[in-house]
C-alpha atoms as a PDB file:
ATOM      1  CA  UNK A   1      82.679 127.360  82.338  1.00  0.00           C
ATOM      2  CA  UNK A   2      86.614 126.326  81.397  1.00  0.00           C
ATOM      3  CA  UNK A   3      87.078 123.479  79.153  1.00  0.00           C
ATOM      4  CA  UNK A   4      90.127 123.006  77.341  1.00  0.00           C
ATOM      5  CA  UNK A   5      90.977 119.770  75.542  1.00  0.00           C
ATOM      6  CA  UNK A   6      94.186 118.490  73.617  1.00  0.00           C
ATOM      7  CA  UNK A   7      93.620 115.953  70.881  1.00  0.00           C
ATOM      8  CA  UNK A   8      95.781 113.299  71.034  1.00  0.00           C
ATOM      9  CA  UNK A   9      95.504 111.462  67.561  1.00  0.00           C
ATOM     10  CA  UNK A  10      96.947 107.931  67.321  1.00  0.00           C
ATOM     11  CA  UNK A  11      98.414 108.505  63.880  1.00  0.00           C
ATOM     12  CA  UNK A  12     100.366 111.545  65.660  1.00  0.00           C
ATOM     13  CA  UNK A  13     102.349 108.902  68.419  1.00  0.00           C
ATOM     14  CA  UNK A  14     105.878 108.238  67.920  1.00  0.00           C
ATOM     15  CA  UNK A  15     106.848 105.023  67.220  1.00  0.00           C
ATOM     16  CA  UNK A  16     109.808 102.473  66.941  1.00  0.00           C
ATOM     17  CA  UNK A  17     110.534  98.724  65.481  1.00  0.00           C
ATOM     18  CA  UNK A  18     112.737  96.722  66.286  1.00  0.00           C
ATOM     19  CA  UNK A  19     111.896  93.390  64.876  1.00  0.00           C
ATOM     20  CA  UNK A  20     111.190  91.894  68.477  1.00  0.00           C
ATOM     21  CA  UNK A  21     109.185  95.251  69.626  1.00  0.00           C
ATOM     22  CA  UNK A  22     106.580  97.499  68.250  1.00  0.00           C
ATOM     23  CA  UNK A  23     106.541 100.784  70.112  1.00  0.00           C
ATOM     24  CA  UNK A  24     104.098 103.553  70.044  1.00  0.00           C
ATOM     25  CA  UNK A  25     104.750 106.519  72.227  1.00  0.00           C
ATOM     26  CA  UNK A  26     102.139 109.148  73.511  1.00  0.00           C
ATOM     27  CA  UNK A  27     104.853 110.983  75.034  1.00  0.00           C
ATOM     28  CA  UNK A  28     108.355 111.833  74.388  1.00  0.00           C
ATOM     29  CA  UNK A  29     110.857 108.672  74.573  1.00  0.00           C
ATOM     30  CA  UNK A  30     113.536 107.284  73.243  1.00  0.00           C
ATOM     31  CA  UNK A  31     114.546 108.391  69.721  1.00  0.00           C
ATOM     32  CA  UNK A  32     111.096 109.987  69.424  1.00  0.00           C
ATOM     33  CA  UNK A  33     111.030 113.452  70.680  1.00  0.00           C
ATOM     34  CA  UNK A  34     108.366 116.438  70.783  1.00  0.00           C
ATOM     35  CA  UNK A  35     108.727 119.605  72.900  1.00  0.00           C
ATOM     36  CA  UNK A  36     104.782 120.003  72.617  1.00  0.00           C
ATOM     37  CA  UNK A  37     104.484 116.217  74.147  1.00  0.00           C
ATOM     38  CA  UNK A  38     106.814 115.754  76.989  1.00  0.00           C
ATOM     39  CA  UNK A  39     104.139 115.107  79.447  1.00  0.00           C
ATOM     40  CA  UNK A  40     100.566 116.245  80.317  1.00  0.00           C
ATOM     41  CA  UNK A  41     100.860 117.208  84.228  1.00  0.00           C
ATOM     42  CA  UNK A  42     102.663 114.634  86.547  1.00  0.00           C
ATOM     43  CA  UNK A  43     102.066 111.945  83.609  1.00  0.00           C
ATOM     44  CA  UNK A  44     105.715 111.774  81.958  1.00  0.00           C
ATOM     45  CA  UNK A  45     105.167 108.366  79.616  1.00  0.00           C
ATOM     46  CA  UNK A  46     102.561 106.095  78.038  1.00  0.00           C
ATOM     47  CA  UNK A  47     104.001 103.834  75.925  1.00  0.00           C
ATOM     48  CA  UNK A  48     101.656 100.602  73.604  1.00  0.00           C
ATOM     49  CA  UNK A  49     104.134  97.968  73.316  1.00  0.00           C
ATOM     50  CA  UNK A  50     103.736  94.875  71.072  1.00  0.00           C
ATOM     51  CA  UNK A  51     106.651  92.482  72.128  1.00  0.00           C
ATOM     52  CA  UNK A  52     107.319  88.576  70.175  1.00  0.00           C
ATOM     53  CA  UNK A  53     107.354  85.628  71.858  1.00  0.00           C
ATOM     54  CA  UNK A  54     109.980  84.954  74.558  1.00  0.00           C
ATOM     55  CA  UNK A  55     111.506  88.744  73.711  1.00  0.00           C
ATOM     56  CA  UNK A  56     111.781  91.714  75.614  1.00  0.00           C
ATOM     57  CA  UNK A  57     113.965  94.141  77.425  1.00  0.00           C
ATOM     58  CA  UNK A  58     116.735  93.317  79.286  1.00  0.00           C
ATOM     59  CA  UNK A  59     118.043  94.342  82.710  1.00  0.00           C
ATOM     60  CA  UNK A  60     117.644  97.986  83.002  1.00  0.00           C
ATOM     61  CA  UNK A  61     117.326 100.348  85.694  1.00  0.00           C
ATOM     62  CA  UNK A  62     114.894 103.160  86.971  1.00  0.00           C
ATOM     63  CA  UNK A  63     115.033 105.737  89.801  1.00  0.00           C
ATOM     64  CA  UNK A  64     112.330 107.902  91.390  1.00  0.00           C
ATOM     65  CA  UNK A  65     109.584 106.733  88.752  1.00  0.00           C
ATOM     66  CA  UNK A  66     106.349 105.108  89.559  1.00  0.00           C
ATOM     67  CA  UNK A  67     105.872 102.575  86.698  1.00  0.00           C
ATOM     68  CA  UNK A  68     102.715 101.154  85.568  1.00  0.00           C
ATOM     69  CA  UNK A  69     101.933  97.910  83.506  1.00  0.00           C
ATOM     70  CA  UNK A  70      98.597  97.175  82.044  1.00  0.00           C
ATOM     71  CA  UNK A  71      98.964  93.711  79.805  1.00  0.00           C
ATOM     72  CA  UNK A  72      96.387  94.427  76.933  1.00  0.00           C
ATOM     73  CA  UNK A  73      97.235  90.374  75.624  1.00  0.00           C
ATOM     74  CA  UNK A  74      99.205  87.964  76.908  1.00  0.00           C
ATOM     75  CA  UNK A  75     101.573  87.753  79.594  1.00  0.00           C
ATOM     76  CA  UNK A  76     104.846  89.688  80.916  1.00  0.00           C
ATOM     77  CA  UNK A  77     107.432  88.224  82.646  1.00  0.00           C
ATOM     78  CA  UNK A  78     108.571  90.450  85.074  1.00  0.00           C
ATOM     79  CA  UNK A  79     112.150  89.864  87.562  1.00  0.00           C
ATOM     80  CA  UNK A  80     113.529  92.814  89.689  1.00  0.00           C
ATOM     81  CA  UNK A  81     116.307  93.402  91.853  1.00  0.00           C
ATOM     82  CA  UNK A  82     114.256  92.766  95.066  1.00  0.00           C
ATOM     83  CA  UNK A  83     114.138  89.161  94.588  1.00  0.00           C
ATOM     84  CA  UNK A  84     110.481  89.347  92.433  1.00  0.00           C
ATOM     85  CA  UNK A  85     109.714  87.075  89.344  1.00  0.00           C
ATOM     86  CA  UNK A  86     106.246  86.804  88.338  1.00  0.00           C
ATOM     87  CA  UNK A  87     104.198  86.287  85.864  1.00  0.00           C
ATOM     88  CA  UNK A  88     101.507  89.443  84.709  1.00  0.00           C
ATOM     89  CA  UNK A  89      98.299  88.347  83.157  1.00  0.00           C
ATOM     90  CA  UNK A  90      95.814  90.182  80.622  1.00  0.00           C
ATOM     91  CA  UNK A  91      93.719  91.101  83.346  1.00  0.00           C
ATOM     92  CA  UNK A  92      96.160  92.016  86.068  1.00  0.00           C
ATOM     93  CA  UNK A  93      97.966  95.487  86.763  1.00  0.00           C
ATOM     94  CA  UNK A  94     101.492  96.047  87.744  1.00  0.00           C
ATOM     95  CA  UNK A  95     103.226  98.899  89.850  1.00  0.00           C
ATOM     96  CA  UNK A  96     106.681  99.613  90.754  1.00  0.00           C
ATOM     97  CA  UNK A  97     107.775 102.817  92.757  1.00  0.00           C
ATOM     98  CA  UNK A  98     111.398 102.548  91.473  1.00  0.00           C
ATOM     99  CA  UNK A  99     112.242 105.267  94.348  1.00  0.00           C
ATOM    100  CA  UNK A 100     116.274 105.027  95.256  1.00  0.00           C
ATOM    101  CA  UNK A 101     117.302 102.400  92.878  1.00  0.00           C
ATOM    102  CA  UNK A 102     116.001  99.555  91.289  1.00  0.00           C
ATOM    103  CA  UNK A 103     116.737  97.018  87.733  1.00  0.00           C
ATOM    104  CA  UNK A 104     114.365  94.703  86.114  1.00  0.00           C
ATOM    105  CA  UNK A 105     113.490  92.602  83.169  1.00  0.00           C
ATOM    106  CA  UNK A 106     110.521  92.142  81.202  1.00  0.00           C
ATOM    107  CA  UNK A 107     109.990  89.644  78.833  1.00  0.00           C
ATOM    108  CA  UNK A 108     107.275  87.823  76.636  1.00  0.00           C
ATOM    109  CA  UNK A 109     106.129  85.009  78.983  1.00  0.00           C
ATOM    110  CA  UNK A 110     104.986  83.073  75.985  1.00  0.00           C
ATOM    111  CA  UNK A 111     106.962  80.698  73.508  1.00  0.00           C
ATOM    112  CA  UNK A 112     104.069  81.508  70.011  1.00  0.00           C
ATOM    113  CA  UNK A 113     101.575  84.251  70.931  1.00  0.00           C
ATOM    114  CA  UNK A 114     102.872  88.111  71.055  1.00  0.00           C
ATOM    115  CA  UNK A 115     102.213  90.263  74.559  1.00  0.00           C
ATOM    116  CA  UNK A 116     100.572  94.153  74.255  1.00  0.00           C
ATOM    117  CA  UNK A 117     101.343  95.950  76.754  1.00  0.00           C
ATOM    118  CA  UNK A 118     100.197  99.663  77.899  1.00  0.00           C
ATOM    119  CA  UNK A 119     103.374 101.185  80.318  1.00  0.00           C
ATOM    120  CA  UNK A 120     102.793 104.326  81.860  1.00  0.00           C
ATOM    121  CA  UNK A 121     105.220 106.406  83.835  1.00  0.00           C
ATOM    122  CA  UNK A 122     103.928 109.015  86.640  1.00  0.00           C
ATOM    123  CA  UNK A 123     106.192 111.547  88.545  1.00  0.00           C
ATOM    124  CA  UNK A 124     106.002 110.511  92.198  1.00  0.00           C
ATOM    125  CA  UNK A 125     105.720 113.024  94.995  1.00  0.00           C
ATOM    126  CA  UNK A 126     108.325 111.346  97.511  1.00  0.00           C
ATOM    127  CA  UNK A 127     111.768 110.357  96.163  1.00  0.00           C
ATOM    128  CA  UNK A 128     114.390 108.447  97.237  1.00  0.00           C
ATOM    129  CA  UNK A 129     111.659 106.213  99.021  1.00  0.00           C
ATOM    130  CA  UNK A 130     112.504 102.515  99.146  1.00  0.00           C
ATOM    131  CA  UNK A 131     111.487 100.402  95.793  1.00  0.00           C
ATOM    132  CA  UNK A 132     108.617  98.616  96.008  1.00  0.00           C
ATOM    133  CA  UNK A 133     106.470  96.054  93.626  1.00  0.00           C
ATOM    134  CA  UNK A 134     103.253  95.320  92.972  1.00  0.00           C
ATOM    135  CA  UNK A 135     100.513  93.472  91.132  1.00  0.00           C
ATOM    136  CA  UNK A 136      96.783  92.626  91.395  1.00  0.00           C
ATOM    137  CA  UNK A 137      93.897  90.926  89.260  1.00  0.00           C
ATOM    138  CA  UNK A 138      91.225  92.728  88.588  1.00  0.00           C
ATOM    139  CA  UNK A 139      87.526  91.955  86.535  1.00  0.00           C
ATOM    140  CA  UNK A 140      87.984  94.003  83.646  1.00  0.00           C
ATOM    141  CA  UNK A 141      85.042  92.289  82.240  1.00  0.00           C
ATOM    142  CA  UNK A 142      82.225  94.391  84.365  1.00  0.00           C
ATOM    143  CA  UNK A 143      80.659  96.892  82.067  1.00  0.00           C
ATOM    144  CA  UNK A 144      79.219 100.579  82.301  1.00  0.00           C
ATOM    145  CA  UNK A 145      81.645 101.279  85.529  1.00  0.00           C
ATOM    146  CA  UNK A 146      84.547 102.668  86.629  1.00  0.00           C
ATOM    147  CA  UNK A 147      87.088 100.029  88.250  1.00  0.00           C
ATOM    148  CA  UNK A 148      89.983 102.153  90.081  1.00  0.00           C
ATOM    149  CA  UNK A 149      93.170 100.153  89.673  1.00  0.00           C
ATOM    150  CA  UNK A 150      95.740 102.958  90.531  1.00  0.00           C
ATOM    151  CA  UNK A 151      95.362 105.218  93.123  1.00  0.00           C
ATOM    152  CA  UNK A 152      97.367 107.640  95.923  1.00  0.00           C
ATOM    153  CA  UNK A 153      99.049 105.984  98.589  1.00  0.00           C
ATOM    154  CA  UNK A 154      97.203 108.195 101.342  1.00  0.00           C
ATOM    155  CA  UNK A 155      93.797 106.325 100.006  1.00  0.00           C
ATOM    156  CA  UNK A 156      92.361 103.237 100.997  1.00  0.00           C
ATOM    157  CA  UNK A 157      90.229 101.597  98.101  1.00  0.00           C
ATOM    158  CA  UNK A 158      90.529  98.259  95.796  1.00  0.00           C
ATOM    159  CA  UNK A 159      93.189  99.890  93.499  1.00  0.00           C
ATOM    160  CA  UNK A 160      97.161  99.403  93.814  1.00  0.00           C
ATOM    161  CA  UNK A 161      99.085 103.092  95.110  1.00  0.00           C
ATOM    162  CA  UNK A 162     101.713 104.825  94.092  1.00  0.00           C
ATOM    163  CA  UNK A 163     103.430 107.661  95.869  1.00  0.00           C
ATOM    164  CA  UNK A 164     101.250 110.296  93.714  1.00  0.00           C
ATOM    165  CA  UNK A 165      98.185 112.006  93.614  1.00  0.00           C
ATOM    166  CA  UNK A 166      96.554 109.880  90.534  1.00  0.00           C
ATOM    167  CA  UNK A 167      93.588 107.916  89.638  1.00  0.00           C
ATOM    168  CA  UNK A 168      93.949 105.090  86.974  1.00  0.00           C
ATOM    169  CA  UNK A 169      90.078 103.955  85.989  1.00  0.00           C
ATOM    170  CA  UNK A 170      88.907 101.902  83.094  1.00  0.00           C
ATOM    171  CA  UNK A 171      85.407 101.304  82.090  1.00  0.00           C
ATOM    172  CA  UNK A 172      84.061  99.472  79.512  1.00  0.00           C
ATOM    173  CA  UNK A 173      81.182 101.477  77.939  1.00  0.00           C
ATOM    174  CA  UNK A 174      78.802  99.379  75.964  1.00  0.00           C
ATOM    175  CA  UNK A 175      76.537 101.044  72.873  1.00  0.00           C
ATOM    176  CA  UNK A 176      74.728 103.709  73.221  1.00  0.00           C
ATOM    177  CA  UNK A 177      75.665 104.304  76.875  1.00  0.00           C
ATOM    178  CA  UNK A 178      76.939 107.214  78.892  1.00  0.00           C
ATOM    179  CA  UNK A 179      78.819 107.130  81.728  1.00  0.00           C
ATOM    180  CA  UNK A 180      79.980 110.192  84.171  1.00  0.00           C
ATOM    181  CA  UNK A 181      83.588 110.619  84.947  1.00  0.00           C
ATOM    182  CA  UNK A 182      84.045 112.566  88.406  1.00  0.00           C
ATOM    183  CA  UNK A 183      87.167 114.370  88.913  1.00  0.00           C
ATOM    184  CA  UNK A 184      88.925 113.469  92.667  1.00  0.00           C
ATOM    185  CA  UNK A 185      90.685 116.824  92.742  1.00  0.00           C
ATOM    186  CA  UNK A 186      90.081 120.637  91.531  1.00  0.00           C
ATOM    187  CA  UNK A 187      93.678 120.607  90.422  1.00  0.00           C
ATOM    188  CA  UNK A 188      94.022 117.923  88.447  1.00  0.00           C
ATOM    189  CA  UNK A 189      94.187 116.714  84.911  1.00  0.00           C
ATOM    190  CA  UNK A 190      92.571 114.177  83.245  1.00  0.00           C
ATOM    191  CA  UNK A 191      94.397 112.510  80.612  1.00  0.00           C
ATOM    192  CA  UNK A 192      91.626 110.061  78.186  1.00  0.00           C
ATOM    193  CA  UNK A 193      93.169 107.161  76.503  1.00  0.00           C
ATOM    194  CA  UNK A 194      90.921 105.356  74.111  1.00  0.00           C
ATOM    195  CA  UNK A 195      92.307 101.615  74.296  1.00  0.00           C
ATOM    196  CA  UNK A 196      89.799 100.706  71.724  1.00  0.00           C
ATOM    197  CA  UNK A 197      86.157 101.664  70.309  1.00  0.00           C
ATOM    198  CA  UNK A 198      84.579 104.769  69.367  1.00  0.00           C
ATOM    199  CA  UNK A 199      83.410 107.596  72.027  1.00  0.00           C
ATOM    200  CA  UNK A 200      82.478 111.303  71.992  1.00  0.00           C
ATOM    201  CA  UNK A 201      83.360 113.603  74.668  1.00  0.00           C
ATOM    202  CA  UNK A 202      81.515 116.535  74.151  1.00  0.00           C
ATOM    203  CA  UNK A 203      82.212 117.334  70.231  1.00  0.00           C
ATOM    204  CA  UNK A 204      85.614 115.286  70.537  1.00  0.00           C
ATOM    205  CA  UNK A 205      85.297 112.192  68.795  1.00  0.00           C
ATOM    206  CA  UNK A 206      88.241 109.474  69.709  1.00  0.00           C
ATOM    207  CA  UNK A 207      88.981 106.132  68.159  1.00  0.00           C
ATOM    208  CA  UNK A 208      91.306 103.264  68.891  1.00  0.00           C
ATOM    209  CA  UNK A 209      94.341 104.699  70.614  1.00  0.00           C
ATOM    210  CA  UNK A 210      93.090 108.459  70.173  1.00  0.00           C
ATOM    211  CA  UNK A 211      94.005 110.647  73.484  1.00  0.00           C
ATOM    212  CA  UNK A 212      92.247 113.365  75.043  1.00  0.00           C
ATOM    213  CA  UNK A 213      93.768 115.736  77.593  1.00  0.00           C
ATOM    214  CA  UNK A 214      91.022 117.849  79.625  1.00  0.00           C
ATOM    215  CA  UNK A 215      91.286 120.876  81.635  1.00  0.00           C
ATOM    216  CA  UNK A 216      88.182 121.783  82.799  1.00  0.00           C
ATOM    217  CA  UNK A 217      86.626 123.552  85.924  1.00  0.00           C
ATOM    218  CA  UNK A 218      83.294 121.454  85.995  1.00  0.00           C
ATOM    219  CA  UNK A 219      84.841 118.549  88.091  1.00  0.00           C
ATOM    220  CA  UNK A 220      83.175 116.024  85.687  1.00  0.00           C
ATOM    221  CA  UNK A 221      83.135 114.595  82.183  1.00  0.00           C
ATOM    222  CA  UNK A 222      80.653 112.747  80.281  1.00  0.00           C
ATOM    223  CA  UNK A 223      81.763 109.811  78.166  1.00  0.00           C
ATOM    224  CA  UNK A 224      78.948 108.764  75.092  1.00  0.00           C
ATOM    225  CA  UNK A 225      80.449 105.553  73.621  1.00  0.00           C
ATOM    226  CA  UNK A 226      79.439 104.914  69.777  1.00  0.00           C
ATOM    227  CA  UNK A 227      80.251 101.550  69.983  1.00  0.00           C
ATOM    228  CA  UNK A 228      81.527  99.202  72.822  1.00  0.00           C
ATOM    229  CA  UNK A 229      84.371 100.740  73.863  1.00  0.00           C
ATOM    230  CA  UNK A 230      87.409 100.347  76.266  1.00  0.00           C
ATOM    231  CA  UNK A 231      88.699 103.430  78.373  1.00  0.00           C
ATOM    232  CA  UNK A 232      91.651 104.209  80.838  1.00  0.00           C
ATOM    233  CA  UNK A 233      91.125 107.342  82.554  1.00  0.00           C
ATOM    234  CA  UNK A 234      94.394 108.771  84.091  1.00  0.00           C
ATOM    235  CA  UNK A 235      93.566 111.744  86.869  1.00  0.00           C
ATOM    236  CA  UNK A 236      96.814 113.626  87.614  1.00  0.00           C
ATOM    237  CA  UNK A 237      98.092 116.473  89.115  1.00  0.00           C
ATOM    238  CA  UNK A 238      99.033 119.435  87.018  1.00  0.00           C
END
């Protein structure tokens, strides 16, 4: 039996404030740089951002990126260069495939109440295709189960794809409870991100915002949660 595990702390995340923004970075970004923490497989970013009423970034461009938003609280304004301007909810997810080109804006959607915001970034495995956008509500508020909101384009299944070979699942994981994660894939990754609570994964104990990257050969992990606790599971490639 093969299990290795990384320990991601959350004290050990980069970070960045700029008044309007309060950044915390899993993976190397911006000013913030590690050479031990530039990405864990095909996963390149995961970045916890707290942004202030009616602030947020400006027009900016990406190419040959999938992009994932996961509103934690609040809601994200969100207007791209293929004509989309929506509102995302706590509750819904967001994908782009920025492919050959594409710019956007996100802002704050609300005048008094701040917006949290998990934004992962995922090599794809077809470039250049054309951009494309994304987003879908889903009821985050069914417990002791895995809800797959991100998965491969070749898939069918209630989650939104991206041209990759990942699995996004959360699961809230009341007291006391254990729940089985099964790996998709005998080459893949599985990258743990503690959104908030208390867990053990085999003698790895994770709190709020603690990470856990596992390599193992048994296809499967078990979760114990010490308290009710919220989990995103990202399966990637290696």
């Amino acid at each position: 039996m093969n299990n290795n595990y990384i320990f991601y702390p959350s004290s050990t995340r980069g970070s960045a404030e700029f008044g309007w923004l309060k950044a915390k970075y899993s993976f190397s970004f911006g000013q913030f740089f590690d050479p031990n923490r530039e990405s864990y497989g095909k996963l390149r970013v995961l970045n916890d951002d707290i942004i202030q009423p009616t602030k947020g970034f400006g027009t900016h461009a990406h190419r040959n990126m999938e992009i994932i938003t996961i509103p934690l609280s609040g809601q994200l304004a969100h207007k791209d260069s293929l004509g989309h301007e929506s509102i995302i909810q706590t509750g819904e997810v967001q994908v782009m495939s920025a492919g050959s080109g594409i710019q956007h804006s996100e802002y704050n959607a609300s005048e008094d109440e701040i917006v949290n915001i998990i934004q992962i970034w995922v090599f794809p495995n077809k470039v250049n295709v054309t951009p494309r956008y994304d987003q879908k509500a889903f009821d985050f508020t069914i417990k002791n189960k895995w809800i797959n909101i991100v998965k491969p384009f070749t898939e069918k299944g209630e989650g939104l794809w991206v041209y990759q070979d990942v699995y996004f699942d959360m699961a809230i994981i009341e007291k006391g409870i254990s729940l089985l994660y099964k790996q998709r894939s005998h080459n893949s990754l599985v990258y743990v991100f503690v959104i908030e609570g208390n867990v053990l994964i085999e003698a790895n104990e994770l709190f709020d915002k603690d990470a856990l990257g596992i390599d193992t050969d048994q296809n499967q992990v078990e979760i114990r949660s010490i308290i009710t606790s919220r989990l995103l599971f990202i399966e990637v490639p290696r």
